[in-house]
Each structure stands twice: as C-alpha cells, then as structure tokens.
Protein backbone atom coordinates (compact mmCIF):
# COMPACT_ATOMS: atom_id res chain seq x y z
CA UNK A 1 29.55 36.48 23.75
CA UNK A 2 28.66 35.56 27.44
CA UNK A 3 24.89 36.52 26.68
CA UNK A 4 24.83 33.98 23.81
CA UNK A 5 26.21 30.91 26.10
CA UNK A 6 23.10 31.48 28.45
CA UNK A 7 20.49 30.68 25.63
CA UNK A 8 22.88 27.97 24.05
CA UNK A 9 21.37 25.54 25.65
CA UNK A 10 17.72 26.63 25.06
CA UNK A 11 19.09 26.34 21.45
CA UNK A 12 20.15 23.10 21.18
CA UNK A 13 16.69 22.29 23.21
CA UNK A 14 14.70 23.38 20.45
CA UNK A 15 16.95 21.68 17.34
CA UNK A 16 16.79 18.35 19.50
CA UNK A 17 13.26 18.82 19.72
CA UNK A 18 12.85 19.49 15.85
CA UNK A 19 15.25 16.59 14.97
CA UNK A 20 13.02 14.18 17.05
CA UNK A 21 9.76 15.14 16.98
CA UNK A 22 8.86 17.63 14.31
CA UNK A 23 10.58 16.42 11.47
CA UNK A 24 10.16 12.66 11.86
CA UNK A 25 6.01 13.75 12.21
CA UNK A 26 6.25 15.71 8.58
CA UNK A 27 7.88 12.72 6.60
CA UNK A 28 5.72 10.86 8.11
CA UNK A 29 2.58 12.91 7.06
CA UNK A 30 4.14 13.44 3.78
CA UNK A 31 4.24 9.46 3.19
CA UNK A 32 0.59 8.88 4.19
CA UNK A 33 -0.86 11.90 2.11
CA UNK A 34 1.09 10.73 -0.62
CA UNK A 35 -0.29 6.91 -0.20
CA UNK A 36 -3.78 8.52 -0.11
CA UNK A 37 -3.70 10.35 -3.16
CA UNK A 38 -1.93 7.31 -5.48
CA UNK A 39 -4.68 4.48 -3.57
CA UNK A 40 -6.15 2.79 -6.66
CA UNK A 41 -9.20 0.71 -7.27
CA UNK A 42 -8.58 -2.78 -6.20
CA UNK A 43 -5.99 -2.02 -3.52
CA UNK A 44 -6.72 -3.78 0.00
CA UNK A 45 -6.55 -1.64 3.09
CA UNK A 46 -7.82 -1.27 6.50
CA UNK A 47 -9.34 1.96 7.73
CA UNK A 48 -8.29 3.64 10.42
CA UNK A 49 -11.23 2.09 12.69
CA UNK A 50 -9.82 -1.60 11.59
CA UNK A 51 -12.60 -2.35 8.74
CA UNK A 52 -10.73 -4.25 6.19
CA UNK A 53 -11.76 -4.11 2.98
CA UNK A 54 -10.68 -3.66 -0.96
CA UNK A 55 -11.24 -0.54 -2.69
CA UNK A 56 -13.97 -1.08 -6.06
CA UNK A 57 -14.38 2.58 -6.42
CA UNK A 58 -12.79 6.00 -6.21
CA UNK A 59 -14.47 9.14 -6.38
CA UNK A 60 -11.73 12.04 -6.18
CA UNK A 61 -14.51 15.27 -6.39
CA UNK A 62 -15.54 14.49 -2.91
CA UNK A 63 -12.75 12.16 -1.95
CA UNK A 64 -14.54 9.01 -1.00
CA UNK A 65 -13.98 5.30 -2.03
CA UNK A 66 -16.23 2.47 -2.06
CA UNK A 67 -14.75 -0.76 -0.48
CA UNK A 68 -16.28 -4.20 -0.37
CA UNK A 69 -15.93 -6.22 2.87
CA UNK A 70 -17.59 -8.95 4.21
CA UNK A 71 -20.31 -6.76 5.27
CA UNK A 72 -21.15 -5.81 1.77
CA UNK A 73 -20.37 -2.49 -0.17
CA UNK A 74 -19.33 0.62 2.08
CA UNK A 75 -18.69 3.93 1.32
CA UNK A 76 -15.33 5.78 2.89
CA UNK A 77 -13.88 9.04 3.01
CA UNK A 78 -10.29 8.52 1.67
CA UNK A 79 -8.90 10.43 4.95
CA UNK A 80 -10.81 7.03 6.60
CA UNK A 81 -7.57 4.77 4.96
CA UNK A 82 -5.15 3.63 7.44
CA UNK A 83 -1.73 4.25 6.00
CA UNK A 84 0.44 1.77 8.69
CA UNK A 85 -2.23 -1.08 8.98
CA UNK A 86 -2.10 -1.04 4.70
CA UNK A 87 1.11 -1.01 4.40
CA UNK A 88 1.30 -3.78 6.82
CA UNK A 89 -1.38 -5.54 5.42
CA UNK A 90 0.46 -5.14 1.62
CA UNK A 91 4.09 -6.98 3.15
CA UNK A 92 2.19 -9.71 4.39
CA UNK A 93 0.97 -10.71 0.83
C-alpha cells in the first residue's frame, strides 16, 4: 500500500493532464472533421490562411472545393477550411 501512495501523485498528474489537454483537443478535432465532411456548396467560410470565400463546388474523390472570392474562382483542399473563423463567420449572419 505504501508503494502505491508514492506514484499517486504521478497518477493524478497524468488524469489532470488528460482531462485538460487531451480530451478537450479530441472533441475538438472531432467537431472540425465532422464540419468538414457535412460543408455544402454555397456555405461561406474562411480558410485557414484568412481567404474568405463561398463554396460553388465540392469534389469529395480528391477532397477539394472550389470557392468564389473577390479574386475570382479558387480551388481548395477541404483540409484548407477554417473550422473557428466559419463558425464565427456563420453567428454573425
């Protein structure tokens, strides 16, 4: 019993660290490959290097979109989306 109260707190080290860090990070991955795979044609995003844009076509054998901007037409690879600056982007309207 007195060899298990030395590594106790190593123990509750590592749960801490998987209650704050590790399982916070999966949920959050889980929400932005879920928004990924359900993006439609004609939502408005922002890609992960700020381009904003709305989405006019999906191609899901190579997993790119094509999103008109400003600029013109633009091709994107999904992974390219910005799942926080969309979803901000989406409660502003």
């Amino acid at each position: 019993m007195e060899g298990f109260g030395q590594f106790m707190p190593i123990i509750l080290l590592f749960l801490a660290m998987y209650f704050l860090f590790i399982l916070p990070q999966s949920k959050k991955a889980k929400k932005e490959k879920n928004f990924i795979k359900n993006v439609k044609t004609g939502d408005r995003v922002v890609t992960k290097s700020g381009m904003h844009g709305k989405i006019v076509e999906i191609n899901d054998s190579n997993n790119t979109c094509v999103l008109v901007t400003m600029a013109g037409k633009i091709k994107f690879d999904k992974s390219a989306i910005s799942f926080e600056l969309s979803e901000s982007l989406s409660k502003k309207d």
